[in-house]
PDB file of N, CA and C in Angstrom:
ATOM      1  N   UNK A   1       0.843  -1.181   0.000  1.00  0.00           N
ATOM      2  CA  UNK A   1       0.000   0.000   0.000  1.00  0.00           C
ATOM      3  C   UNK A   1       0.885   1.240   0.000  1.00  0.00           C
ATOM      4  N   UNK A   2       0.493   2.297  -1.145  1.00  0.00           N
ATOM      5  CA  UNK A   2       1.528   3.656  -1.025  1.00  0.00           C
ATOM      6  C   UNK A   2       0.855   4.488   0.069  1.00  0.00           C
ATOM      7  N   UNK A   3       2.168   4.652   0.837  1.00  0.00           N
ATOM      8  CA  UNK A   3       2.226   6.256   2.353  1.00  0.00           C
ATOM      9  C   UNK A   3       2.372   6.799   1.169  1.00  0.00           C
ATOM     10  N   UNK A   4       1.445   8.390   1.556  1.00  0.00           N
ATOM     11  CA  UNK A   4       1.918   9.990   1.601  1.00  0.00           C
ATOM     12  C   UNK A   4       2.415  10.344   2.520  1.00  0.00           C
ATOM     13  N   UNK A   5       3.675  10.959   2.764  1.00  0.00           N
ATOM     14  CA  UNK A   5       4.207  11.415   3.478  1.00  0.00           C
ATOM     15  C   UNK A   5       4.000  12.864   4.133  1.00  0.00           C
ATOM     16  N   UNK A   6       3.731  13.440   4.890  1.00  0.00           N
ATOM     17  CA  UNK A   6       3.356  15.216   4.787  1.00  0.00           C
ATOM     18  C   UNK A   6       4.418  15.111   5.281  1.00  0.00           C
ATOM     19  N   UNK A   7       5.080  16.813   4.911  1.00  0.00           N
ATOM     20  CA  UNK A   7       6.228  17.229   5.592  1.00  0.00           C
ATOM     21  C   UNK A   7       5.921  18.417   5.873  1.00  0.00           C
ATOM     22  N   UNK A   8       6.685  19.343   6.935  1.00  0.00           N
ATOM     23  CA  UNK A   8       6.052  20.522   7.333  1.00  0.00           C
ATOM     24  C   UNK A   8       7.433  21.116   6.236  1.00  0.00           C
ATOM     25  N   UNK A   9       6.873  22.396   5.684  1.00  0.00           N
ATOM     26  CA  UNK A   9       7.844  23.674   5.238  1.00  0.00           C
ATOM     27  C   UNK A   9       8.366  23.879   6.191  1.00  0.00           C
ATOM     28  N   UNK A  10       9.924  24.008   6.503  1.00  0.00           N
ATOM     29  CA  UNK A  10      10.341  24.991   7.213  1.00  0.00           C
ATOM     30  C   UNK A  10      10.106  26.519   6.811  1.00  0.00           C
ATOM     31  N   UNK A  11       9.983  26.668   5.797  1.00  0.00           N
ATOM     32  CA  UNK A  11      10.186  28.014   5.645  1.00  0.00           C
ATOM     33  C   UNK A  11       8.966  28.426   6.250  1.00  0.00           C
ATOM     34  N   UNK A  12       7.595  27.767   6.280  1.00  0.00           N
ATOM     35  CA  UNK A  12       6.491  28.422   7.160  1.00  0.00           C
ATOM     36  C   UNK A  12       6.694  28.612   8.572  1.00  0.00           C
ATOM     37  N   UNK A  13       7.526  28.568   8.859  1.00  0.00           N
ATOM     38  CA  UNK A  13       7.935  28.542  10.495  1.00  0.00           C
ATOM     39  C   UNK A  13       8.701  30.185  11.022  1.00  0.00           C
ATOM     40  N   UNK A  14       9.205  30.120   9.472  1.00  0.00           N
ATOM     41  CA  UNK A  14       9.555  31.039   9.381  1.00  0.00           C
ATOM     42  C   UNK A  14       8.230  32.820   9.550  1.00  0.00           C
ATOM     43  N   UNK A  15       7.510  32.152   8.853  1.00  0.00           N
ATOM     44  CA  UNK A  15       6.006  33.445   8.742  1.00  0.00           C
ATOM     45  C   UNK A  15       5.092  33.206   9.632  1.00  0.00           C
ATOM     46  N   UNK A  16       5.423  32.625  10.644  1.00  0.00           N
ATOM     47  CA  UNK A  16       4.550  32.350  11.543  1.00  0.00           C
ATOM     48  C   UNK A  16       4.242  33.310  12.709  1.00  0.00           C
ATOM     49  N   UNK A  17       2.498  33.602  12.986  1.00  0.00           N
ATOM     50  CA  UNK A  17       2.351  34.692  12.956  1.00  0.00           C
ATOM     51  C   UNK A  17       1.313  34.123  14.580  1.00  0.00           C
ATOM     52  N   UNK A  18       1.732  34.604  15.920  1.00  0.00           N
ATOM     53  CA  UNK A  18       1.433  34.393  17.073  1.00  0.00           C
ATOM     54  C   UNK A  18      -0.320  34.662  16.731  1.00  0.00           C
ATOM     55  N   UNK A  19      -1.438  34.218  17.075  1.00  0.00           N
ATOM     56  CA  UNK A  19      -2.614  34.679  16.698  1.00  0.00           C
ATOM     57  C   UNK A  19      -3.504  33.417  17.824  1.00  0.00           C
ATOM     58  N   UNK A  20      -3.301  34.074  18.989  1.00  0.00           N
ATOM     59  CA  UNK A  20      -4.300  33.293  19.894  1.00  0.00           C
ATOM     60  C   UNK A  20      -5.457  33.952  20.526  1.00  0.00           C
ATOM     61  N   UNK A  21      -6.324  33.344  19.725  1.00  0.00           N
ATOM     62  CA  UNK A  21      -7.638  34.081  20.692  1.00  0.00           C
ATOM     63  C   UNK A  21      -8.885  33.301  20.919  1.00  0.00           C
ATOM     64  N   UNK A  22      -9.313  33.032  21.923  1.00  0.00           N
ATOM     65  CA  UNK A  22     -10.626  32.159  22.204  1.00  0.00           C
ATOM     66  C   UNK A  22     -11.509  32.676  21.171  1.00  0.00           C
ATOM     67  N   UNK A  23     -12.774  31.432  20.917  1.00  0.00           N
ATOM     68  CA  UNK A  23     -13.406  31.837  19.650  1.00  0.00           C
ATOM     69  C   UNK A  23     -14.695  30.556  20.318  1.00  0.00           C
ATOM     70  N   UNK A  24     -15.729  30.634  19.423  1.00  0.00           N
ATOM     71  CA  UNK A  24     -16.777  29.570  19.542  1.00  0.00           C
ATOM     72  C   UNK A  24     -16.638  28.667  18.155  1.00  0.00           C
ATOM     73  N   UNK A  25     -16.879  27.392  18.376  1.00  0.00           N
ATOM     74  CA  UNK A  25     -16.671  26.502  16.886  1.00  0.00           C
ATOM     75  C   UNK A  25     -17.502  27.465  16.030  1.00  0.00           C
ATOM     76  N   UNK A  26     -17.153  27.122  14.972  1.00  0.00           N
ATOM     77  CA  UNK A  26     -18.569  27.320  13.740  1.00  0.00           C
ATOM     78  C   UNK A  26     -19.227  25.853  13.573  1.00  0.00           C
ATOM     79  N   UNK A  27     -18.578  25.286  14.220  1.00  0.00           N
ATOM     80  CA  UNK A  27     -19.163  23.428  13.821  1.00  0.00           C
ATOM     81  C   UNK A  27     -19.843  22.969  14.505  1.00  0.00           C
ATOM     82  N   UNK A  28     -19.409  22.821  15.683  1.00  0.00           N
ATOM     83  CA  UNK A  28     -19.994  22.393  17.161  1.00  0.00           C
ATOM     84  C   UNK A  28     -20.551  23.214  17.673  1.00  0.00           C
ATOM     85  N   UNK A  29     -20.145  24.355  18.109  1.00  0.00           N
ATOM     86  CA  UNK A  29     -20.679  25.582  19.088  1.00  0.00           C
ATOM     87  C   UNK A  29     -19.718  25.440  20.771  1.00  0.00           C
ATOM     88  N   UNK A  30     -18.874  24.917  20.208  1.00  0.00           N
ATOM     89  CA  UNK A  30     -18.193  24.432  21.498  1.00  0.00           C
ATOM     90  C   UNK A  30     -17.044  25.833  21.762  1.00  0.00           C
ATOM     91  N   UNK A  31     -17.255  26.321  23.342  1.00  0.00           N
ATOM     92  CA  UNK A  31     -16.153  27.611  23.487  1.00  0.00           C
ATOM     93  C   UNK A  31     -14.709  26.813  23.603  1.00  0.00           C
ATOM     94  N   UNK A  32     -14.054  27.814  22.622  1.00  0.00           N
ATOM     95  CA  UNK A  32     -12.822  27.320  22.629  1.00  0.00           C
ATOM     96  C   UNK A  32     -11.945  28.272  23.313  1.00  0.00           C
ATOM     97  N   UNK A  33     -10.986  28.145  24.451  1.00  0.00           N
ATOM     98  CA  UNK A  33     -10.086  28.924  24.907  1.00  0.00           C
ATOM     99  C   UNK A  33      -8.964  29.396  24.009  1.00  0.00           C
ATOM    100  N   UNK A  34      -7.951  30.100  24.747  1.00  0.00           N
ATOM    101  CA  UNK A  34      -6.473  30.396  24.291  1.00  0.00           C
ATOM    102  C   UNK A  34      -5.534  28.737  24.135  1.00  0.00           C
ATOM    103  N   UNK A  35      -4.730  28.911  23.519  1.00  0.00           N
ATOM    104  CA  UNK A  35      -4.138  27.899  24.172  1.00  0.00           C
ATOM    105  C   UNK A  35      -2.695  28.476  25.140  1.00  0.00           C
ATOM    106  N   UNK A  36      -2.283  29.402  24.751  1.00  0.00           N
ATOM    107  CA  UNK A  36      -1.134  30.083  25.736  1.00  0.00           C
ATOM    108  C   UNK A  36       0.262  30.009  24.964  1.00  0.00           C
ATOM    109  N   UNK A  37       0.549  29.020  24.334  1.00  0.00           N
ATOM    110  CA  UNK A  37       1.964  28.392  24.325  1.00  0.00           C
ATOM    111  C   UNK A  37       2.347  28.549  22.532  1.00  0.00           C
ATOM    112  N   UNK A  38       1.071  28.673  21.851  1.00  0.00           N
ATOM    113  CA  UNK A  38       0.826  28.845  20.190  1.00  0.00           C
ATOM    114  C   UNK A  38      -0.348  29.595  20.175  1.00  0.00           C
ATOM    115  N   UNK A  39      -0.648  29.504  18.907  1.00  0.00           N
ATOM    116  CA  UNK A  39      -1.703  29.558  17.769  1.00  0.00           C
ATOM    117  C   UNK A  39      -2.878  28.938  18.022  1.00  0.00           C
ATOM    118  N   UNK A  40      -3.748  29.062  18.575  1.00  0.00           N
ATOM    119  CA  UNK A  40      -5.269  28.118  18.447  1.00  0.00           C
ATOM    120  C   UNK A  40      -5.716  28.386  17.128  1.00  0.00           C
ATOM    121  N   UNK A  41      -6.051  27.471  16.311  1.00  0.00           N
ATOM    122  CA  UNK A  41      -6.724  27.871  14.853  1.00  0.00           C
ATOM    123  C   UNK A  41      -7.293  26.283  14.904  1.00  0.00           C
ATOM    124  N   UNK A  42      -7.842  25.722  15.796  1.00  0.00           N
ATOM    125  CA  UNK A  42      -8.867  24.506  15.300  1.00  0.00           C
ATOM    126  C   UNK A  42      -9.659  24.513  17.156  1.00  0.00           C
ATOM    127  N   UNK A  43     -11.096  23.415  16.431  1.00  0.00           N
ATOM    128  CA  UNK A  43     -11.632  23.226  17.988  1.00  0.00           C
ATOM    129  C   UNK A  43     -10.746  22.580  18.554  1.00  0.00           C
ATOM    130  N   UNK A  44     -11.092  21.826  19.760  1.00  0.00           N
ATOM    131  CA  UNK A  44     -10.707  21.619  20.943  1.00  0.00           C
ATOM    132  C   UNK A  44     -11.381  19.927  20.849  1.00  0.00           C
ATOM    133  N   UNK A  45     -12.287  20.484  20.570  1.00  0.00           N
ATOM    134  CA  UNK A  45     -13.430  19.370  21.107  1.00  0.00           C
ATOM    135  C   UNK A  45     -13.701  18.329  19.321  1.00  0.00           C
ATOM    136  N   UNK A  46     -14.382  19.023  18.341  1.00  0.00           N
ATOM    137  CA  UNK A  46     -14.098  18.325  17.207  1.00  0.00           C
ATOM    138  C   UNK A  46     -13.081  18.770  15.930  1.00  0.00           C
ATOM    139  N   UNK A  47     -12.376  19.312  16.590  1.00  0.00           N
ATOM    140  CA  UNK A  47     -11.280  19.541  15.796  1.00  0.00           C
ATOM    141  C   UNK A  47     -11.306  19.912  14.459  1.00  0.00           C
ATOM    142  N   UNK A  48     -12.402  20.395  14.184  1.00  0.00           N
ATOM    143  CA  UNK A  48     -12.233  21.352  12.845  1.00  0.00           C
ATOM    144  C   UNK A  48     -11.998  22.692  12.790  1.00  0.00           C
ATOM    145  N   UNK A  49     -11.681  23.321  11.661  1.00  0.00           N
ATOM    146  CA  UNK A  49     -11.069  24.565  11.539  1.00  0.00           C
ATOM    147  C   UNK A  49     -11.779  25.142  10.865  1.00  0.00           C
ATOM    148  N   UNK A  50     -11.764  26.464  10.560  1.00  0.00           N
ATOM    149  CA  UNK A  50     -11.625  27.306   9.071  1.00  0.00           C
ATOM    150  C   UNK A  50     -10.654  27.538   8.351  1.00  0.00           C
ATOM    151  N   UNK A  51     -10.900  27.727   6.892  1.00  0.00           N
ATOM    152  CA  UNK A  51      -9.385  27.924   6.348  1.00  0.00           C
ATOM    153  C   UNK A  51      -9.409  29.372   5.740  1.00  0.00           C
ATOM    154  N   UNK A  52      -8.490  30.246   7.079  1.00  0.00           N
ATOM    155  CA  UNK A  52      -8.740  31.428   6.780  1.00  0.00           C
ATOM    156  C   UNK A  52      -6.838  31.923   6.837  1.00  0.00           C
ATOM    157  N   UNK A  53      -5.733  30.946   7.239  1.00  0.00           N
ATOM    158  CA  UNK A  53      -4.681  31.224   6.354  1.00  0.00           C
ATOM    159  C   UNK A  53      -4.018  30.675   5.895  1.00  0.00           C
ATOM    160  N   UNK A  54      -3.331  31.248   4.689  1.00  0.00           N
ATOM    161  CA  UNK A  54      -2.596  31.194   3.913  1.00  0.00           C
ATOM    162  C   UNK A  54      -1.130  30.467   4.579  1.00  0.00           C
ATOM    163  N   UNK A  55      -0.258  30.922   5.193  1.00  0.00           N
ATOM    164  CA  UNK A  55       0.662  31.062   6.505  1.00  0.00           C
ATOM    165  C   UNK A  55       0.462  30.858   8.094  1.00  0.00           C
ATOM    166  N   UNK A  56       0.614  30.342   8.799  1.00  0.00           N
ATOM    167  CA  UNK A  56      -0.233  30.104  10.091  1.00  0.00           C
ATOM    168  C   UNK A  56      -0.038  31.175  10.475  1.00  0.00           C
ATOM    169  N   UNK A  57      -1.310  31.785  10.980  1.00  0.00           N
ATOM    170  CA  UNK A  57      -1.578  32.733  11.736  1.00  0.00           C
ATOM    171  C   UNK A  57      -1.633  34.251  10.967  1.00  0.00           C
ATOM    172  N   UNK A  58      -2.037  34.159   9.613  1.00  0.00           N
ATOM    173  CA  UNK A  58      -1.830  35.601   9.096  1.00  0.00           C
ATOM    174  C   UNK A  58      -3.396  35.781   9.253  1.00  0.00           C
ATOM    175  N   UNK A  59      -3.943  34.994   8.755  1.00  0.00           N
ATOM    176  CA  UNK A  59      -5.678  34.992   8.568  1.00  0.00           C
ATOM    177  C   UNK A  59      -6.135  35.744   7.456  1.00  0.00           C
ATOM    178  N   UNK A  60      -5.209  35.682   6.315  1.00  0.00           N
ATOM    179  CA  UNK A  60      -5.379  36.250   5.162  1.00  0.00           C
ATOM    180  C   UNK A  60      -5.853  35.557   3.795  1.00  0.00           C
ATOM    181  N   UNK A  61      -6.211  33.801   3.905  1.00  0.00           N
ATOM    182  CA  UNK A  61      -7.169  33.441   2.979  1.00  0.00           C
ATOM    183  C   UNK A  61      -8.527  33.697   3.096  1.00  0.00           C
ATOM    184  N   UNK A  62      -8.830  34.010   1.766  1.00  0.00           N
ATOM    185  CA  UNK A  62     -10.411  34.283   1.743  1.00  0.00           C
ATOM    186  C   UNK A  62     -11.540  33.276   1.770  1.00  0.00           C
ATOM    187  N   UNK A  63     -11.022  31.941   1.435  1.00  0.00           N
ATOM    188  CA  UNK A  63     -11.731  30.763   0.961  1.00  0.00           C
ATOM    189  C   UNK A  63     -12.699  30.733   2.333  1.00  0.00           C
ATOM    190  N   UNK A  64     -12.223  30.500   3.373  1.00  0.00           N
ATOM    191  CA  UNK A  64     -13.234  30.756   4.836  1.00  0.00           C
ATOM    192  C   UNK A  64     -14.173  29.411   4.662  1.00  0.00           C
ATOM    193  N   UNK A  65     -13.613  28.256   4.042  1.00  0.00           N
ATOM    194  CA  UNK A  65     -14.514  26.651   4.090  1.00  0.00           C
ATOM    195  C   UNK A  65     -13.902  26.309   5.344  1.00  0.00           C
ATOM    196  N   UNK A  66     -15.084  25.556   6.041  1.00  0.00           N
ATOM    197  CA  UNK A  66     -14.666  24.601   6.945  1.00  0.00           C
ATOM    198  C   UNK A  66     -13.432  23.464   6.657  1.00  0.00           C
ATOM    199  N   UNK A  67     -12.318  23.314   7.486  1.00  0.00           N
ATOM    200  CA  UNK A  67     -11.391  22.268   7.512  1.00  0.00           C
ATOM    201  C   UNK A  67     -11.828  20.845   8.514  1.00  0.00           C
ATOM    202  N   UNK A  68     -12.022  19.961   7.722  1.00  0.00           N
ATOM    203  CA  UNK A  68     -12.025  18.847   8.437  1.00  0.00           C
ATOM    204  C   UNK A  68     -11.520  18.246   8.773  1.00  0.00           C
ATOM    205  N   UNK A  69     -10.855  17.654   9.885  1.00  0.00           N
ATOM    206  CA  UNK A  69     -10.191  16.379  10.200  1.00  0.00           C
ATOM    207  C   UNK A  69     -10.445  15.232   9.021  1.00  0.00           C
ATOM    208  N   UNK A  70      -9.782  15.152   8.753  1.00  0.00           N
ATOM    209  CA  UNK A  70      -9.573  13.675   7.605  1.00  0.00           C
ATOM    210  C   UNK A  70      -8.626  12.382   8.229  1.00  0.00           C
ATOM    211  N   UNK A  71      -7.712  12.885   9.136  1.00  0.00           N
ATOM    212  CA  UNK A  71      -6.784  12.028   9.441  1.00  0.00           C
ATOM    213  C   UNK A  71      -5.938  12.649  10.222  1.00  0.00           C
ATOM    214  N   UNK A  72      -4.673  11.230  11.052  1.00  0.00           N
ATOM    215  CA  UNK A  72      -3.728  12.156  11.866  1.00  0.00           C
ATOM    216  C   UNK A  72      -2.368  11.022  11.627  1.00  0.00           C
ATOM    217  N   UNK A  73      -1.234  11.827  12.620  1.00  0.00           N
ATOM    218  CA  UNK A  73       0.210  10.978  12.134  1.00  0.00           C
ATOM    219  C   UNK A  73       0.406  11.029  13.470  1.00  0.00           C
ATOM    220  N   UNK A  74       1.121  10.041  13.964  1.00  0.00           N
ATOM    221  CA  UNK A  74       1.686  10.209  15.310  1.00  0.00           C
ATOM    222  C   UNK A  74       3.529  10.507  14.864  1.00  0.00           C
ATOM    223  N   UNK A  75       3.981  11.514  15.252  1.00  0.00           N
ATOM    224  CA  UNK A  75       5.854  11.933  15.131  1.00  0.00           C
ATOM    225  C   UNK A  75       6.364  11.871  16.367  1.00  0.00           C
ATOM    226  N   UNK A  76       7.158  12.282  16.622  1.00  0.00           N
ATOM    227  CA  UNK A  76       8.144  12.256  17.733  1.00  0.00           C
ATOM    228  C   UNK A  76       7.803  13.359  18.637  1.00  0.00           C
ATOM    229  N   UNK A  77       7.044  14.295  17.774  1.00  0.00           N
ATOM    230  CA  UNK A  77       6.927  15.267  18.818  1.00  0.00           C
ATOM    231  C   UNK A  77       5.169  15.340  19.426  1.00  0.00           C
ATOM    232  N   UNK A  78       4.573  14.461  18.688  1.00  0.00           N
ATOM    233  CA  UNK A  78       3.462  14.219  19.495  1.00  0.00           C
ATOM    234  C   UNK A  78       2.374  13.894  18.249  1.00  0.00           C
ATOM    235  N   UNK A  79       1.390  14.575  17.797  1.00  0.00           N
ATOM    236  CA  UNK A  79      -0.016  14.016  16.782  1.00  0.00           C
ATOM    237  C   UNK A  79       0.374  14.981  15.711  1.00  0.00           C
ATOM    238  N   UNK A  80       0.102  15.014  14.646  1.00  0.00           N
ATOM    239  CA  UNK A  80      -0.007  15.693  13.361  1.00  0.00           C
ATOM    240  C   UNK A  80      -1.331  15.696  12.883  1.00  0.00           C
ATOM    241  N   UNK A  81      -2.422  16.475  12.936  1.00  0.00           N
ATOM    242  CA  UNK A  81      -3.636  16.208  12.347  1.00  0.00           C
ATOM    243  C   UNK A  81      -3.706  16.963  10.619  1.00  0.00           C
ATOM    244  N   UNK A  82      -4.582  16.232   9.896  1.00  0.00           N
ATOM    245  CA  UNK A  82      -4.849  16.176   8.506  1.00  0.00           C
ATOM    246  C   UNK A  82      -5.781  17.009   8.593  1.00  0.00           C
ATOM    247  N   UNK A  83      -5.747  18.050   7.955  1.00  0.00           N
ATOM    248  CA  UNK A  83      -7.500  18.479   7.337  1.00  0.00           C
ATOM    249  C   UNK A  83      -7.719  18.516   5.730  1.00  0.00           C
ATOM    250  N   UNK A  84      -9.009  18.608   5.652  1.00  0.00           N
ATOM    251  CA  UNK A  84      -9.425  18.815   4.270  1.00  0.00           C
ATOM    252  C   UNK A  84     -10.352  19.596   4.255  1.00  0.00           C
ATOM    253  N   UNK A  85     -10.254  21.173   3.484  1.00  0.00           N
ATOM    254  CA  UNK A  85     -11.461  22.248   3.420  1.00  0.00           C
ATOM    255  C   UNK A  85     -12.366  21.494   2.339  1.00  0.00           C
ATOM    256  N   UNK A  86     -13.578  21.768   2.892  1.00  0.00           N
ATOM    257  CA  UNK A  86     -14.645  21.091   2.041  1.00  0.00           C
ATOM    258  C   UNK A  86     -15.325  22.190   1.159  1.00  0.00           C
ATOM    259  N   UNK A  87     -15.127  23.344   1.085  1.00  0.00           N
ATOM    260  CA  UNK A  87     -15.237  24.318  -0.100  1.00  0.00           C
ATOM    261  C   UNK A  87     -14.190  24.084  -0.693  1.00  0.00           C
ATOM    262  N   UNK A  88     -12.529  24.455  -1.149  1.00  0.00           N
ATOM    263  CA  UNK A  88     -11.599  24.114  -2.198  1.00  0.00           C
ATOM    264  C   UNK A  88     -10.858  22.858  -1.761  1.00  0.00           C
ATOM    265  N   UNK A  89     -10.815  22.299  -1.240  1.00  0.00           N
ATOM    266  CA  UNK A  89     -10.548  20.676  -1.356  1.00  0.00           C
ATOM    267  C   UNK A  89      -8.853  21.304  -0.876  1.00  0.00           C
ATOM    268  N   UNK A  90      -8.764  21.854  -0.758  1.00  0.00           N
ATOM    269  CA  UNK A  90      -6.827  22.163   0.161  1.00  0.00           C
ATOM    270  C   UNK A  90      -6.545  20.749   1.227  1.00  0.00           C
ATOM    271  N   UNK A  91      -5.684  20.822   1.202  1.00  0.00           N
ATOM    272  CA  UNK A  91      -5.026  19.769   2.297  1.00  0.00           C
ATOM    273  C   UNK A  91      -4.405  20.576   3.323  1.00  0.00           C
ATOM    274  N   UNK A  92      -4.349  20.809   4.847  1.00  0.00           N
ATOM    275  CA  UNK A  92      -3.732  21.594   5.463  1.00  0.00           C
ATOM    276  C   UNK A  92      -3.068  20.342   6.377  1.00  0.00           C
ATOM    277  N   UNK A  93      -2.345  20.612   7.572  1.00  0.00           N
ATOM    278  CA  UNK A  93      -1.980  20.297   8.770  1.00  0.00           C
ATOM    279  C   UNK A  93      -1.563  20.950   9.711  1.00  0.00           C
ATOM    280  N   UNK A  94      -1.441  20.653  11.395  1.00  0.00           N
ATOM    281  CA  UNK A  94      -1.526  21.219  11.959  1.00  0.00           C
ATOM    282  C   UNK A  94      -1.039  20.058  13.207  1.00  0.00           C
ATOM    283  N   UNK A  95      -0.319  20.621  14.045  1.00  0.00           N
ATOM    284  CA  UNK A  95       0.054  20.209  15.461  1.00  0.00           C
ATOM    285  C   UNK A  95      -0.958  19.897  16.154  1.00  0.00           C
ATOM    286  N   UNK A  96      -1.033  19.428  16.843  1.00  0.00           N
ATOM    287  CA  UNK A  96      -2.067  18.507  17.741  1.00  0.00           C
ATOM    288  C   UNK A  96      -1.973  19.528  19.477  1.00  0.00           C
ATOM    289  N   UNK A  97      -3.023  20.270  19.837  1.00  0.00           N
ATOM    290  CA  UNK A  97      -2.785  20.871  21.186  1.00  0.00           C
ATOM    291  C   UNK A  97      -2.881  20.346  22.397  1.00  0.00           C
ATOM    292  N   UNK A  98      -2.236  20.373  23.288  1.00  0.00           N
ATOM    293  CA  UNK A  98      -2.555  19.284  24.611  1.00  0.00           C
ATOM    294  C   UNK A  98      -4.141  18.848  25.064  1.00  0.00           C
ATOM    295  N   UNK A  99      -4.672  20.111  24.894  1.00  0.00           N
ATOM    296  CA  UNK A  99      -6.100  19.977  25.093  1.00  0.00           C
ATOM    297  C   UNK A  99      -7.244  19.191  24.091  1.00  0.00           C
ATOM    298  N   UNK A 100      -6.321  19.460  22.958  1.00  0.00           N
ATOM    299  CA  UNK A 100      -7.422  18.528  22.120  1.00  0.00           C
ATOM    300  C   UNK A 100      -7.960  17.110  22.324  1.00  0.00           C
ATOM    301  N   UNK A 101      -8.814  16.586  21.871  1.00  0.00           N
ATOM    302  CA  UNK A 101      -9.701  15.650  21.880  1.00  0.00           C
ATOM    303  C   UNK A 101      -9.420  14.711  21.805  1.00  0.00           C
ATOM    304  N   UNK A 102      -8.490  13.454  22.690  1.00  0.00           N
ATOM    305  CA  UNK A 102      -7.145  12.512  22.352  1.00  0.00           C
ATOM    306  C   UNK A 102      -8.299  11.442  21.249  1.00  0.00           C
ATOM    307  N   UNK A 103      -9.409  10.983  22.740  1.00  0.00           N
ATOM    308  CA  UNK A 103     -10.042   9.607  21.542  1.00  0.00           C
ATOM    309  C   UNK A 103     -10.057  10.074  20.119  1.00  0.00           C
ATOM    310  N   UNK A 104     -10.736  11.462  19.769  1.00  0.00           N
ATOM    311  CA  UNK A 104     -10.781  11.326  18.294  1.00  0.00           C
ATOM    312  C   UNK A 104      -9.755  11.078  17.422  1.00  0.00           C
ATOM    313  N   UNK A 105      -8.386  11.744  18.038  1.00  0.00           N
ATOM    314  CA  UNK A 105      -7.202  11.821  17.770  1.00  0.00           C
ATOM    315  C   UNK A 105      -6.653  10.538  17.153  1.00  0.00           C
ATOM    316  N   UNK A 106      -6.989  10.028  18.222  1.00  0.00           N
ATOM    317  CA  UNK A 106      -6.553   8.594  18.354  1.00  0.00           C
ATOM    318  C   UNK A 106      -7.619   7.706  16.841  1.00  0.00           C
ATOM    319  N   UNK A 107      -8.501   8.106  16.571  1.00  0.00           N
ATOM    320  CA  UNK A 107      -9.367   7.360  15.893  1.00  0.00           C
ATOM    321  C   UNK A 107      -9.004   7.657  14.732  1.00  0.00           C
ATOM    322  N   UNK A 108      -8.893   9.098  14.583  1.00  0.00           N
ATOM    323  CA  UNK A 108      -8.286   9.586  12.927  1.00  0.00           C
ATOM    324  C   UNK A 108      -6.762   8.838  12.636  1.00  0.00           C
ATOM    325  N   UNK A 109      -5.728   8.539  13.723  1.00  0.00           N
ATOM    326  CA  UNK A 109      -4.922   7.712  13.396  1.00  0.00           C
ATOM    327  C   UNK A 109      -4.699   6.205  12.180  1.00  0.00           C
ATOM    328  N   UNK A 110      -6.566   6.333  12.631  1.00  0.00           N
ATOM    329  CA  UNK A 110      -6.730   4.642  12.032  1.00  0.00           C
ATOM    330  C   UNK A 110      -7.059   5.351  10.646  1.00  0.00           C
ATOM    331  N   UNK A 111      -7.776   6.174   9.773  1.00  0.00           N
ATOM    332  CA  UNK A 111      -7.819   6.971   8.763  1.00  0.00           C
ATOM    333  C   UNK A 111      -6.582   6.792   8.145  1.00  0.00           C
ATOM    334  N   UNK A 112      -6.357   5.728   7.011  1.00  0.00           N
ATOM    335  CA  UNK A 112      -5.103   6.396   6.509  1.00  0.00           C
ATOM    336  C   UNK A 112      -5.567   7.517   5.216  1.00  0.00           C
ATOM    337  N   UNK A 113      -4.649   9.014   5.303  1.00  0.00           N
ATOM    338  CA  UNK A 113      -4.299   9.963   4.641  1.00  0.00           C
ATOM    339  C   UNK A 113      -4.547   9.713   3.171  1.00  0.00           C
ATOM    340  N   UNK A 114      -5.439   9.930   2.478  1.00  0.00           N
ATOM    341  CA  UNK A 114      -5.927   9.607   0.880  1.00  0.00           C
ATOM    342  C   UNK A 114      -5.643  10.841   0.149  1.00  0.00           C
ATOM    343  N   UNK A 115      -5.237  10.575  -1.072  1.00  0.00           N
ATOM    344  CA  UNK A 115      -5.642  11.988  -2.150  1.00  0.00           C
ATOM    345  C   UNK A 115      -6.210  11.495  -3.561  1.00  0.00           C
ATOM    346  N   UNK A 116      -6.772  12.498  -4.078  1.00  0.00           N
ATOM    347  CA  UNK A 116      -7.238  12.535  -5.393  1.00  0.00           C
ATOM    348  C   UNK A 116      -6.371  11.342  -6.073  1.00  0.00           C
ATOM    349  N   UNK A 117      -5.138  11.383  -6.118  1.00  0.00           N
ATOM    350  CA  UNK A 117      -3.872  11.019  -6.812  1.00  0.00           C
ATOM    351  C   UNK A 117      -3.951   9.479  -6.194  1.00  0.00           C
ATOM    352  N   UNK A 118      -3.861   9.316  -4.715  1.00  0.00           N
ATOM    353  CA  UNK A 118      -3.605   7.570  -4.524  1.00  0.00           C
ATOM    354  C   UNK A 118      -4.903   6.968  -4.221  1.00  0.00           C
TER     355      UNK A 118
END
C-alpha cells in the first residue's frame, strides 16, 4: 500500500504569525479557549477549523470553508492532524494541542491519509 508522506515547510515557520484568541466553533458551538503556548486555529473538542490562512496565523485566505479532520500521524513530537477544506478541497496540517480531543485523535490515526492522486 503507497504512504503519503506530509512534511512541514520549514520556511512556514519562518512566517509564523502568534494569533491566539478564544473563539466559539462554527461546527460544534463548542467555546474554545487560548491555548497560551501557540496559535489556536482549530476546535478543541471536534477539531475542525476554518481555512482562513494562507501562513499560520496571518488569517489572510479568503476561501473561509470549513477544515475537516480527515486524518492524523503520530511523530516524535506528538499528533499531526490532517484536514481537508470542504469548499476548495486544500489539504492543510496542523500540530495537535494538549487539550485537544485525544479519543478522536486517536481514531483519525486509524484513517489512513488519501488523495485525489492515490
Amino acid at each position: 500500500m503507497f504512504s503519503r508522506r506530509i512534511r512541514y515547510n520549514i520556511y512556514d515557520m519562518a512566517y509564523f504569525k502568534k494569533n491566539d484568541n478564544s473563539f466559539v466553533c462554527a461546527v460544534c458551538g463548542h467555546s474554545v479557549g487560548e491555548l497560551k503556548y501557540s496559535s489556536r486555529d482549530h476546535c478543541s473538542e471536534c477539531l475542525c477549523s476554518l481555512h482562513v490562512d494562507n501562513l499560520p496565523g496571518d488569517r489572510e485566505n479568503g476561501c473561509g470553508g470549513v477544515l475537516r479532520p480527515v486524518s492524523a500521524i503520530r511523530n516524535q513530537k506528538g499528533f499531526v492532524i490532517i484536514f481537508r477544506c470542504e469548499k476548495c478541497g486544500e489539504i492543510k496540517k496542523n500540530k495537535a494541542a494538549e487539550d485537544d480531543n485525544m479519543p478522536l485523535i486517536i481514531e483519525l490515526t486509524a484513517k489512513p491519509f488519501k488523495t485525489d492522486k492515490n
